[in-house]
N, C-alpha and C. Protein backbone atom coordinates (compact mmCIF):
# COMPACT_ATOMS: atom_id res chain seq x y z
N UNK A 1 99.71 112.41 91.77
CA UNK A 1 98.89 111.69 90.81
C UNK A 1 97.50 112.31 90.82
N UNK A 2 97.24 112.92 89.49
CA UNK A 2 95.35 113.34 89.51
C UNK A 2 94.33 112.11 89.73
N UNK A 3 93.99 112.88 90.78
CA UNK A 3 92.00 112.29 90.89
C UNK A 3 91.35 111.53 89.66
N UNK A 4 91.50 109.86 90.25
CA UNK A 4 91.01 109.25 89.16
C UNK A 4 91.86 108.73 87.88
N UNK A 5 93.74 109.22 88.21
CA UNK A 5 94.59 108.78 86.96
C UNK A 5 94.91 107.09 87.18
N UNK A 6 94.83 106.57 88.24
CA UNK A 6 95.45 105.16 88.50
C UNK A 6 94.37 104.50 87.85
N UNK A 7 92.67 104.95 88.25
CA UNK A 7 91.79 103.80 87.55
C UNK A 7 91.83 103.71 86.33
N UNK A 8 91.83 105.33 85.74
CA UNK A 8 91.65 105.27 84.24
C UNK A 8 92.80 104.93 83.75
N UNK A 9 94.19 104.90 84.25
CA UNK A 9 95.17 103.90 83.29
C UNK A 9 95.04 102.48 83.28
N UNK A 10 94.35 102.01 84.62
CA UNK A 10 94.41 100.57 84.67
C UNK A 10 93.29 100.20 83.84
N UNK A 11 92.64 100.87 83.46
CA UNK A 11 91.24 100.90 82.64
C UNK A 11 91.82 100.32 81.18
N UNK A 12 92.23 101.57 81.39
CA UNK A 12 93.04 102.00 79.33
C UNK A 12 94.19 100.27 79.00
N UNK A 13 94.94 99.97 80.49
CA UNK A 13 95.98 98.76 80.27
C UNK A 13 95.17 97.46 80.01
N UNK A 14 93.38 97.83 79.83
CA UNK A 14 93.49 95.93 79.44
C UNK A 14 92.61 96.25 78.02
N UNK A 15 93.49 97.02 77.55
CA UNK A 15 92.32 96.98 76.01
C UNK A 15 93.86 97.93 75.04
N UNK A 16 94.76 98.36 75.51
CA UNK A 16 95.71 99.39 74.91
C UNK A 16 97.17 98.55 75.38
N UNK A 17 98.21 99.05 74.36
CA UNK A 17 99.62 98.86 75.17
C UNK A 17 99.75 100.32 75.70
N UNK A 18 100.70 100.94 76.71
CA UNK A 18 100.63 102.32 77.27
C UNK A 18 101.99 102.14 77.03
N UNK A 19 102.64 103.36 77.13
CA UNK A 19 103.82 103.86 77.12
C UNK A 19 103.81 105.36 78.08
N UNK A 20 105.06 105.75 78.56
CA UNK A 20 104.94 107.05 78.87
C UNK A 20 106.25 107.52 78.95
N UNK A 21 106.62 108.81 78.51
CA UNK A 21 107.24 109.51 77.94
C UNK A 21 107.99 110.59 78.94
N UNK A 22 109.09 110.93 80.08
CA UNK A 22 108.87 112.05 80.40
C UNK A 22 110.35 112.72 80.26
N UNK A 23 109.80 114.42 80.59
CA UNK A 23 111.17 114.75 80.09
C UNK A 23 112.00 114.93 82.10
N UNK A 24 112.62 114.21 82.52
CA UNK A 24 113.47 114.45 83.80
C UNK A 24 114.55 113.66 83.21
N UNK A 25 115.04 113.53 85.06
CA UNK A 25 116.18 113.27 85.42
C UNK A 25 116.44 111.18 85.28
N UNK A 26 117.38 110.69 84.91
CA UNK A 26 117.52 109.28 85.21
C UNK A 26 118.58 108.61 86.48
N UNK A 27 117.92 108.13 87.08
CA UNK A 27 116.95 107.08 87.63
C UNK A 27 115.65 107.40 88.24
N UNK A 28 116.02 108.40 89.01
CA UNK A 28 114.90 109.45 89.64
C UNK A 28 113.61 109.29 88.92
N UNK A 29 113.35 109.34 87.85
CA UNK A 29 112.10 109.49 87.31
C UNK A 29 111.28 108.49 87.59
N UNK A 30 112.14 107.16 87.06
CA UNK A 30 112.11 105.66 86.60
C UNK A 30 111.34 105.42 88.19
N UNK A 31 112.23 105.46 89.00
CA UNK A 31 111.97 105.65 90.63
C UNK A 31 110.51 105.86 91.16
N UNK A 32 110.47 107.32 90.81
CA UNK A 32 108.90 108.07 91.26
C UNK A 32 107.97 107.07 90.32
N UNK A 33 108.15 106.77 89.21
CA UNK A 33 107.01 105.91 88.42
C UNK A 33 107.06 104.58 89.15
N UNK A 34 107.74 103.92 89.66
CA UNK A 34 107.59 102.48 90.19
C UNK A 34 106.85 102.70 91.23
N UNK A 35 107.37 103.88 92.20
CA UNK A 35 106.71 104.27 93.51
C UNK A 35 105.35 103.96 93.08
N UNK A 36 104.75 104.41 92.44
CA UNK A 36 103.76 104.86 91.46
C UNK A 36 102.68 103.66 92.14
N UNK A 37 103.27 102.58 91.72
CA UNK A 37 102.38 101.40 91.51
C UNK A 37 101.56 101.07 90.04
N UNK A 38 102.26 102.07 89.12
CA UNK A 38 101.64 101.50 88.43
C UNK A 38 102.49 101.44 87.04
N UNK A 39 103.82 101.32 87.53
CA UNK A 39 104.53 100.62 86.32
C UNK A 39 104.28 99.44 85.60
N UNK A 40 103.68 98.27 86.20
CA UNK A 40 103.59 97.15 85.68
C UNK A 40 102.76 97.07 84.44
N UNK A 41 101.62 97.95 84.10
CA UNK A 41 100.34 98.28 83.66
C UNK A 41 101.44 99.13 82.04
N UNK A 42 102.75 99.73 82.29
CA UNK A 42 103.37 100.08 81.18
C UNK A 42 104.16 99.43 80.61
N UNK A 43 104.13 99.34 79.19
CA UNK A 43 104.85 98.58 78.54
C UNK A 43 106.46 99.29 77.85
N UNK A 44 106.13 100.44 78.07
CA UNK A 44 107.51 101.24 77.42
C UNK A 44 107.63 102.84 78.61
N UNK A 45 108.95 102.35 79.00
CA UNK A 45 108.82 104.05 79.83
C UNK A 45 110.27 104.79 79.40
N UNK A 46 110.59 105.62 79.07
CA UNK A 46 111.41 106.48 78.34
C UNK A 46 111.75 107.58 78.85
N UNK A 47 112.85 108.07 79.88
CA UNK A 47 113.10 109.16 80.62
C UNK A 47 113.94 109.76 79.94
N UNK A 48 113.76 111.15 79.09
CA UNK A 48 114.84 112.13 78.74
C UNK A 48 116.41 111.90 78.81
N UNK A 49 116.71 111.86 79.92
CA UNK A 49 117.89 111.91 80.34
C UNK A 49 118.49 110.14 79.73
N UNK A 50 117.63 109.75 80.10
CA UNK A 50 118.26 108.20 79.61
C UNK A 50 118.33 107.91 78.13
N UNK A 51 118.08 108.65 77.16
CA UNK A 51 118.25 108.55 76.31
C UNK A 51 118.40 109.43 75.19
N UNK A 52 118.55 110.58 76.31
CA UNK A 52 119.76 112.09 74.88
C UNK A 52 118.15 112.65 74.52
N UNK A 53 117.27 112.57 74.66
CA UNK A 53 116.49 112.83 73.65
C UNK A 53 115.22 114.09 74.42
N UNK A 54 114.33 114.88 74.05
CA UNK A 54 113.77 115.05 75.02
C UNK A 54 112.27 115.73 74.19
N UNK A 55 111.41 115.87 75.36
CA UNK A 55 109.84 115.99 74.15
C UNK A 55 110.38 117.64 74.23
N UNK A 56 110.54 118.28 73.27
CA UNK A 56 108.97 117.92 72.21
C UNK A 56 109.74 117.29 70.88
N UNK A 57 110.89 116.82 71.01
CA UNK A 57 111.73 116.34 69.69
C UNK A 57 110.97 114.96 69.19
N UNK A 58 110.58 115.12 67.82
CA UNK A 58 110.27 113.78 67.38
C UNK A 58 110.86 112.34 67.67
N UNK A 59 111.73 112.23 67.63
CA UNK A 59 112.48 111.24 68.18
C UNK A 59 112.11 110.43 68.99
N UNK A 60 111.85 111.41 70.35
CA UNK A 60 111.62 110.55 71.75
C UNK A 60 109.78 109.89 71.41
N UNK A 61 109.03 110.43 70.95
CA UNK A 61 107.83 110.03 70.68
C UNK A 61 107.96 109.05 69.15
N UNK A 62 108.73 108.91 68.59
CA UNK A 62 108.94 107.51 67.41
C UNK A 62 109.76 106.24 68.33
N UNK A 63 110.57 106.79 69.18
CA UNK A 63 111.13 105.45 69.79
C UNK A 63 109.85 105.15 70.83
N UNK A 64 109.14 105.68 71.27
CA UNK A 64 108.34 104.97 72.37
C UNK A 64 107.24 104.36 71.00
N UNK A 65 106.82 104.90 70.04
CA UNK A 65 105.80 103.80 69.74
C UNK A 65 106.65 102.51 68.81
N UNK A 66 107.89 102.46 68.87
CA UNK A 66 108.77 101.80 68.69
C UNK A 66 108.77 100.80 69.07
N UNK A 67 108.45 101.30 71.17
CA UNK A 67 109.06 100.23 71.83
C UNK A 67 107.93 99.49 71.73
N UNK A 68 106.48 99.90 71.55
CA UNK A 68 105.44 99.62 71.96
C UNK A 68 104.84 98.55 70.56
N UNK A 69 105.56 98.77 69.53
CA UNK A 69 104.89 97.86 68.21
C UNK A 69 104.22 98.84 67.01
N UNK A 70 103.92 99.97 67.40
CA UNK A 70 103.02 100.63 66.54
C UNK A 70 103.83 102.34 65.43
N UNK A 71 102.84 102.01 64.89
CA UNK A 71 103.41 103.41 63.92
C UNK A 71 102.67 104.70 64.63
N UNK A 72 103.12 105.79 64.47
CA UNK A 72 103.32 106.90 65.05
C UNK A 72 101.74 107.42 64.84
N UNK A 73 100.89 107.07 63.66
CA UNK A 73 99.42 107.38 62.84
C UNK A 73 99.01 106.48 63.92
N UNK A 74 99.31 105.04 64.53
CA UNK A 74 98.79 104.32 65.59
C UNK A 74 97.94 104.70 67.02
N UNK A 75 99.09 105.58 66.98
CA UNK A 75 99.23 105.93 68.87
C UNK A 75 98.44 107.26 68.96
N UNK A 76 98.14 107.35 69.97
CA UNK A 76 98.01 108.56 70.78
C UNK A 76 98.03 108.63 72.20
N UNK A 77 99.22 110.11 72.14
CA UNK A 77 99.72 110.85 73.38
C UNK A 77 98.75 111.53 73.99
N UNK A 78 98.71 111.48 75.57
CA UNK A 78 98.09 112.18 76.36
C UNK A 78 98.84 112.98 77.01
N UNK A 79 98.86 114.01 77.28
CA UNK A 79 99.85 115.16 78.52
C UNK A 79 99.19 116.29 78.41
N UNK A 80 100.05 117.10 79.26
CA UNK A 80 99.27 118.15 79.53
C UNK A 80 99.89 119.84 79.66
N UNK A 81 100.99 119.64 78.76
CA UNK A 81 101.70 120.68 78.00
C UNK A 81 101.35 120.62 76.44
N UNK A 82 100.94 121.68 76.39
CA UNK A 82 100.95 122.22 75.45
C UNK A 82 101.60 122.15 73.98
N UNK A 83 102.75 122.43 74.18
CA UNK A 83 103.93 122.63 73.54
C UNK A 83 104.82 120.86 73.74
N UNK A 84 105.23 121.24 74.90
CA UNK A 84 106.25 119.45 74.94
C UNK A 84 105.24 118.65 75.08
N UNK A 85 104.18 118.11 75.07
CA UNK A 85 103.45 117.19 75.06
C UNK A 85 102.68 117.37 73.30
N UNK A 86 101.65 118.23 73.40
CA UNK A 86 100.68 118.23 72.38
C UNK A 86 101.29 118.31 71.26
N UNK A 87 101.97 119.63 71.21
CA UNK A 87 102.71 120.23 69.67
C UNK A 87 103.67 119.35 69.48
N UNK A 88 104.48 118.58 70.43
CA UNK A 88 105.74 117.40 69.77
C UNK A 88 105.01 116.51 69.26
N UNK A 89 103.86 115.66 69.99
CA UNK A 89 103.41 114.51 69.79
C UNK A 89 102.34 114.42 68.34
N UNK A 90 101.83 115.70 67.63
CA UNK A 90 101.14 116.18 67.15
C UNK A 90 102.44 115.95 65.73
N UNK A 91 103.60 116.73 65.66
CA UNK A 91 104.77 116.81 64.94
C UNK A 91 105.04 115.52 65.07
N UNK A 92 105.30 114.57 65.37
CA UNK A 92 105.74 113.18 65.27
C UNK A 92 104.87 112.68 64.68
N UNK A 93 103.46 112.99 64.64
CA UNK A 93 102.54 112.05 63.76
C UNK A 93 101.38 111.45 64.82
N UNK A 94 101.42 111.64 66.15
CA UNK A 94 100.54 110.89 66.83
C UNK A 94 99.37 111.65 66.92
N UNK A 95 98.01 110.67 67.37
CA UNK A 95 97.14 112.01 67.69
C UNK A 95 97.02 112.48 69.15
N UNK A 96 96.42 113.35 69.41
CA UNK A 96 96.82 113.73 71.32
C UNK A 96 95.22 114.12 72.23
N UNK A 97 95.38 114.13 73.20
CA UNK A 97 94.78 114.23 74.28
C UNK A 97 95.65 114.96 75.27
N UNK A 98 94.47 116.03 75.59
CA UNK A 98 95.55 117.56 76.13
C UNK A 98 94.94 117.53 77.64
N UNK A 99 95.20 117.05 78.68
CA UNK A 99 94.79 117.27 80.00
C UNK A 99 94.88 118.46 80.82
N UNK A 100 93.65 119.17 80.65
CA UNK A 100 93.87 120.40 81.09
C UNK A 100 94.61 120.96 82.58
N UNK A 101 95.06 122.12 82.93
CA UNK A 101 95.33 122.38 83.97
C UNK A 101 95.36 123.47 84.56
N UNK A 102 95.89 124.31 85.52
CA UNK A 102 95.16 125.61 85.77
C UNK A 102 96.39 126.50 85.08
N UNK A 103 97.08 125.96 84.83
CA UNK A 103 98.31 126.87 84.58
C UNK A 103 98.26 126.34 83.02
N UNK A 104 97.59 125.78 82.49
CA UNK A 104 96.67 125.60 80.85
C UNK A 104 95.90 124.68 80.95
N UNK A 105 95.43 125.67 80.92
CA UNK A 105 93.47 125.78 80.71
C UNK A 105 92.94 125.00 79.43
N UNK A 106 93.52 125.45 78.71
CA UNK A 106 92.93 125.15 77.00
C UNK A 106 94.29 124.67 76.09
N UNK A 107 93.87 123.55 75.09
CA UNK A 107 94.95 123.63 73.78
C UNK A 107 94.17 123.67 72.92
N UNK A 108 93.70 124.25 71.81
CA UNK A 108 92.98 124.56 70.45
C UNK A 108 93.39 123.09 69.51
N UNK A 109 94.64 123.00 70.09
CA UNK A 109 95.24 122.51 68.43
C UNK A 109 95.35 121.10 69.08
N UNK A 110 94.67 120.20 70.33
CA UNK A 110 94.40 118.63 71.08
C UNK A 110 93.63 118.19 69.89
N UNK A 111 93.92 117.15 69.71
CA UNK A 111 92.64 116.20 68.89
C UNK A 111 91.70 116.44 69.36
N UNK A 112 91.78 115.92 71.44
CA UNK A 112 90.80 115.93 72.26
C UNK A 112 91.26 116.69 73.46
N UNK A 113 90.19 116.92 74.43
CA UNK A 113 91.19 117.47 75.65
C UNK A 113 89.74 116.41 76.41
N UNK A 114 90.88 116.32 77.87
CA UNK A 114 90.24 116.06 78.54
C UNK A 114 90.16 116.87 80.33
N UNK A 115 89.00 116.99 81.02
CA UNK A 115 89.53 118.05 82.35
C UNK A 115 89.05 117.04 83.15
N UNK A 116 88.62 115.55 82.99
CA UNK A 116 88.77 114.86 84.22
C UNK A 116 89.50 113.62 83.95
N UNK A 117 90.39 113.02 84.67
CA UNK A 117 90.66 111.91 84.41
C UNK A 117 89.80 110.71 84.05
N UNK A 118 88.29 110.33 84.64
CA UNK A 118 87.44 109.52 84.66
C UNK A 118 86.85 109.61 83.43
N UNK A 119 87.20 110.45 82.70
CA UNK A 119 86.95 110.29 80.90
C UNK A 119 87.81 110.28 80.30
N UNK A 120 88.52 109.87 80.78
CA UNK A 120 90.08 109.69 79.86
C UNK A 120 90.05 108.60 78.76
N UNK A 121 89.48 107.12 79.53
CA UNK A 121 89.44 106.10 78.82
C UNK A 121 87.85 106.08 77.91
N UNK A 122 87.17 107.00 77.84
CA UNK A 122 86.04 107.50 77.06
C UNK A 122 86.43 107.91 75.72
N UNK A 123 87.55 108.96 76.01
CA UNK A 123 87.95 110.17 75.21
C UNK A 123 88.74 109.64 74.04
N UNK A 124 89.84 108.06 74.99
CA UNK A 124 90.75 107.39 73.80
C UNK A 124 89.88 106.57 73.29
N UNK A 125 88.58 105.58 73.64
CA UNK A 125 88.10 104.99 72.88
C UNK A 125 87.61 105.65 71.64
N UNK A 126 86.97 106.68 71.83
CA UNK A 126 86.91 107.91 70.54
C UNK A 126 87.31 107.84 69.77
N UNK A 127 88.62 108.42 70.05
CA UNK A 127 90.00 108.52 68.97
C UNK A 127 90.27 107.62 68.96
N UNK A 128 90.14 106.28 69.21
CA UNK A 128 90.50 104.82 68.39
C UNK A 128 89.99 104.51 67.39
N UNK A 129 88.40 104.78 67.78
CA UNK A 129 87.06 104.59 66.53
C UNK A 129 87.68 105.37 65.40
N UNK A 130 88.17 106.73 65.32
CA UNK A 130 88.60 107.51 64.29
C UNK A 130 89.82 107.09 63.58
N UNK A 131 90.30 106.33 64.36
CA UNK A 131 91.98 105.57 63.65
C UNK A 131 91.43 104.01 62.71
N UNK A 132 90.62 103.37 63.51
CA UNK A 132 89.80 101.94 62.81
C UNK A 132 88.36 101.96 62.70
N UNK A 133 87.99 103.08 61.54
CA UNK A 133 86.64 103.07 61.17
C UNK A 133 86.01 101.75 61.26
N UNK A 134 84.51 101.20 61.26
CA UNK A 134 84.52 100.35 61.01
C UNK A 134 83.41 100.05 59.68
């Protein structure tokens, strides 16, 4: 878990519904996320394997804002691929937040990026303002 990801989700869980998306193995995944401690804080969790589907396919990113209540123009994905995170979630319609890493550095084509977790919940209030002008 990155430096600073537990506060800023528990941050993001009392103002957002969260979902998260990954592409592994089922139960295993489901597993490591409970370990987590911080399943409770998610409202939709969606493991590849459990459901045929896998990022970067539109699909798996329309059923999670599915599970969650919202339309796809609603949401926005955070991860930190490039390609199966940004470019699927980007193709489905959501907007994204690209968490950098050393093995990618940069995405051009993030709504937003972010390189610390502790601005994470900065970065989505942002891109909320831009979804509900006021």
């Amino acid at each position: 878990l990155r430096n600073g990801a537990r506060e800023a989700v528990a941050e993001l869980s009392e103002s957002y519904k969260l979902g998260l998306i990954s592409n592994g193995m089922s139960p295993f995944q489901e597993r490591n996320f409970r370990c987590l401690g911080l399943a409770s804080l998610f409202q939709s969790v969606i493991v590849s394997q459990a459901v045929n589907l896998r990022k970067p396919e539109a699909q798996i990113f329309h059923m999670g804002c599915e599970q969650l209540g919202v339309e796809p123009s609603e949401a926005i994905y955070v991860g930190d691929h490039p390609i199966t995170d940004i470019q699927g979630a980007k193709d489905a319609g959501l907007l994204t937040v690209f968490i950098t890493t050393a093995q990618h550095p940069a995405c051009p084509f993030a709504d937003a990026t972010c390189e610390s977790m502790k601005d994470l919940p900065a970065i989505i209030r942002k891109l909320v303002n831009t979804l509900n002008p006021r």
